[in-house]
C-alpha atoms as a PDB file:
ATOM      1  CA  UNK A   1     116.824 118.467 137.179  1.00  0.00           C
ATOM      2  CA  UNK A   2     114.666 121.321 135.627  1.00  0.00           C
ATOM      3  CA  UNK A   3     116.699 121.291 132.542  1.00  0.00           C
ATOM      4  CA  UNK A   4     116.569 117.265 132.203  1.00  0.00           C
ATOM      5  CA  UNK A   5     112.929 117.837 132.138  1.00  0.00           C
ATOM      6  CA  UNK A   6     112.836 120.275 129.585  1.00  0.00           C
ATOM      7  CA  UNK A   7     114.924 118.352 127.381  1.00  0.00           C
ATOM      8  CA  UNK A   8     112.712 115.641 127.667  1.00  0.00           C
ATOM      9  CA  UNK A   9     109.668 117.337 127.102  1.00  0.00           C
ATOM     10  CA  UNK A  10     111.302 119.148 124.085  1.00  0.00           C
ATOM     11  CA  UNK A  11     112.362 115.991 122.504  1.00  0.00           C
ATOM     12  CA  UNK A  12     109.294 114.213 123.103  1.00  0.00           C
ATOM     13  CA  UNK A  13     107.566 117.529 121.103  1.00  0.00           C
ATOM     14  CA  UNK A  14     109.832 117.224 118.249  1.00  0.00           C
ATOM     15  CA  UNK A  15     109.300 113.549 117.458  1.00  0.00           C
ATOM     16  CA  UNK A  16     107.195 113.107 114.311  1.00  0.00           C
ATOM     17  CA  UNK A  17     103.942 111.749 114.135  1.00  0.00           C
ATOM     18  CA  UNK A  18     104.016 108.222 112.955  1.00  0.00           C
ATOM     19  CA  UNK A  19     100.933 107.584 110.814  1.00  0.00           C
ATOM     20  CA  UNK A  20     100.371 104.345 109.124  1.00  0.00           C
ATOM     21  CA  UNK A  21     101.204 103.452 105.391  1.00  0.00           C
ATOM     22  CA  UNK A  22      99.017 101.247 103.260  1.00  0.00           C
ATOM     23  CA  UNK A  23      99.545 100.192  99.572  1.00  0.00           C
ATOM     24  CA  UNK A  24      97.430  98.937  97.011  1.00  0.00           C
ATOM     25  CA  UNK A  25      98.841  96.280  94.467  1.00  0.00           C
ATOM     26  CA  UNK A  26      97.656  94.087  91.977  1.00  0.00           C
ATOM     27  CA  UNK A  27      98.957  90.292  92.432  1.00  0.00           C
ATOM     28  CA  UNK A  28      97.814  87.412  90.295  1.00  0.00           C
ATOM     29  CA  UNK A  29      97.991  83.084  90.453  1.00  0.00           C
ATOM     30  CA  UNK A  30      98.715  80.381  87.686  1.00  0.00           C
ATOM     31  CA  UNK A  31      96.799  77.633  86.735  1.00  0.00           C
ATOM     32  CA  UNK A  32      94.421  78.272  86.643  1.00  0.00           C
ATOM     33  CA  UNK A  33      94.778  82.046  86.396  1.00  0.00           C
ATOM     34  CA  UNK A  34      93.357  84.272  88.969  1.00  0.00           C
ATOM     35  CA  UNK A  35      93.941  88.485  89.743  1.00  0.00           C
ATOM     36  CA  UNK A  36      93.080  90.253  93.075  1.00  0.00           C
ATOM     37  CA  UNK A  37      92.998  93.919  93.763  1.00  0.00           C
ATOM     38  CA  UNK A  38      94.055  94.137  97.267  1.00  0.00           C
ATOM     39  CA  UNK A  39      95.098  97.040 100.176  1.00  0.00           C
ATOM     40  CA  UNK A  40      97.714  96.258 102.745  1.00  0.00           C
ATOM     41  CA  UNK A  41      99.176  98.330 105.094  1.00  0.00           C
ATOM     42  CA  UNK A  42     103.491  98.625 105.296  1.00  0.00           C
ATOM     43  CA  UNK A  43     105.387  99.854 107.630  1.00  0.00           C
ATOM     44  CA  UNK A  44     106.319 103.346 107.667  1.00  0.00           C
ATOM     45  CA  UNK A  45     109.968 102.697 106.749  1.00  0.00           C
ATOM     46  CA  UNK A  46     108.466 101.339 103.560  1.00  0.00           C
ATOM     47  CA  UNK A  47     105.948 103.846 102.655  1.00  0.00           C
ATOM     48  CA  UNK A  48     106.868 104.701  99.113  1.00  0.00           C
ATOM     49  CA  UNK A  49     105.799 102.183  96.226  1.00  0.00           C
ATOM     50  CA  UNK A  50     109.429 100.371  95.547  1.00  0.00           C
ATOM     51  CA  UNK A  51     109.971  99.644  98.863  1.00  0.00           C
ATOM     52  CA  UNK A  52     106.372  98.130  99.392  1.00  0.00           C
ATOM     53  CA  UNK A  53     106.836  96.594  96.594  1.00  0.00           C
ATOM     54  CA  UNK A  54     109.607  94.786  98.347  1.00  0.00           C
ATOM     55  CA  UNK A  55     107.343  94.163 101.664  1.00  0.00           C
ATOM     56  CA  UNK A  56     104.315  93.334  99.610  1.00  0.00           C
ATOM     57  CA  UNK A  57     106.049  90.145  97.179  1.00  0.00           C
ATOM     58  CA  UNK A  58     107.366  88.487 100.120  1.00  0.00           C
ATOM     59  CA  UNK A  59     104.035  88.606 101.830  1.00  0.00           C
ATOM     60  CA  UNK A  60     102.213  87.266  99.068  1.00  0.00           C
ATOM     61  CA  UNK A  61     104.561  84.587  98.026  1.00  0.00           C
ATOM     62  CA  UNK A  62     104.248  83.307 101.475  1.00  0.00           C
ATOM     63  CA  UNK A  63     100.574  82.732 100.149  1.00  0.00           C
ATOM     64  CA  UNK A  64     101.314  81.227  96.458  1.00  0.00           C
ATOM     65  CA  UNK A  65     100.522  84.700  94.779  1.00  0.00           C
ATOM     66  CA  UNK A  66     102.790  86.981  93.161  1.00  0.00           C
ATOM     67  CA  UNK A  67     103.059  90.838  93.100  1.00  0.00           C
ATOM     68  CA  UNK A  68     102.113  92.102  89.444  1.00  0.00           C
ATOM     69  CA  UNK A  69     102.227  96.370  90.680  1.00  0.00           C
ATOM     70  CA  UNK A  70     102.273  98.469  94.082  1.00  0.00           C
ATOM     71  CA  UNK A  71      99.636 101.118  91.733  1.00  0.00           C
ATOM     72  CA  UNK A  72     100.155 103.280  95.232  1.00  0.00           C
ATOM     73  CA  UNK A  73     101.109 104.339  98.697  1.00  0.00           C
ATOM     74  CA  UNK A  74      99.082 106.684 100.871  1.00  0.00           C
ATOM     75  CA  UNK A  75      98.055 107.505 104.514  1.00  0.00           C
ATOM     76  CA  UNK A  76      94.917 106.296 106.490  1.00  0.00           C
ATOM     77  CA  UNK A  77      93.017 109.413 105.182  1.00  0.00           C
ATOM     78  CA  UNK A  78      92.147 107.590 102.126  1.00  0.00           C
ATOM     79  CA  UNK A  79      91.822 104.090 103.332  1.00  0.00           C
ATOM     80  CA  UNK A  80      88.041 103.926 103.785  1.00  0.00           C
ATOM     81  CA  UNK A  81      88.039 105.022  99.870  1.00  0.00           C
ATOM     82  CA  UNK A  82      89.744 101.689  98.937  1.00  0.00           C
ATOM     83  CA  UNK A  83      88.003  98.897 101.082  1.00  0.00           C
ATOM     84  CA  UNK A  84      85.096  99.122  98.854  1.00  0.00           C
ATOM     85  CA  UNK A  85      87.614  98.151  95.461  1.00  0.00           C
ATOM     86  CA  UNK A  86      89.507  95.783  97.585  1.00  0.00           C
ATOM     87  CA  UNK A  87      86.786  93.467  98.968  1.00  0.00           C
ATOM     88  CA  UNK A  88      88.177  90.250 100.473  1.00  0.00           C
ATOM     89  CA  UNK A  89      91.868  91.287 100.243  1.00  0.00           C
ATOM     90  CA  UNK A  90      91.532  94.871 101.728  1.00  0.00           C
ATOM     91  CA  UNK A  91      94.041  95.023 104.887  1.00  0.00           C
ATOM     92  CA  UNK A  92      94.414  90.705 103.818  1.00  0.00           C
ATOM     93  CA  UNK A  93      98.040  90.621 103.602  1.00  0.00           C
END
């Protein structure tokens, strides 16, 4: 029984920290034309840019826009420097 609990608290220790993954894009609508700057976060199986890319134009289809550029990934560290930029589309879609 001593061991099982070990084990368990060992693997528990060795599990990686999940932290969150947000991307900023550009996206744009036609007719008439319109651009956004926005932040959004992806999950953390899809935290480098082609992947969110991926995550990020089905989101915003769903909404009539389309995904021009994923500019960046990045951790919540530097979210707070974005929102500003972002305006009405930080954390949006």
């Amino acid at each position: 029984m001593k061991i099982l609990i070990a084990l368990l608290f060992t693997a528990v220790l060795t599990v990686p920290a999940q932290a969150a993954c947000y991307a900023d894009y550009k996206a744009k609508q036609d007719d008439p034309l319109r651009l956004h700057y926005g932040v959004a976060q992806v999950p953390d199986d899809s935290c480098n840019v082609a992947a969110a890319a991926k995550v990020l134009a089905a989101r915003l289809e769903q909404k009539n826009w389309t995904l021009l550029t994923v500019l960046s990934v990045f951790s919540e560290a530097q979210l707070n420097t974005k929102e500003e930029a972002a305006g009405a589309f930080f954390l949006r879609y």
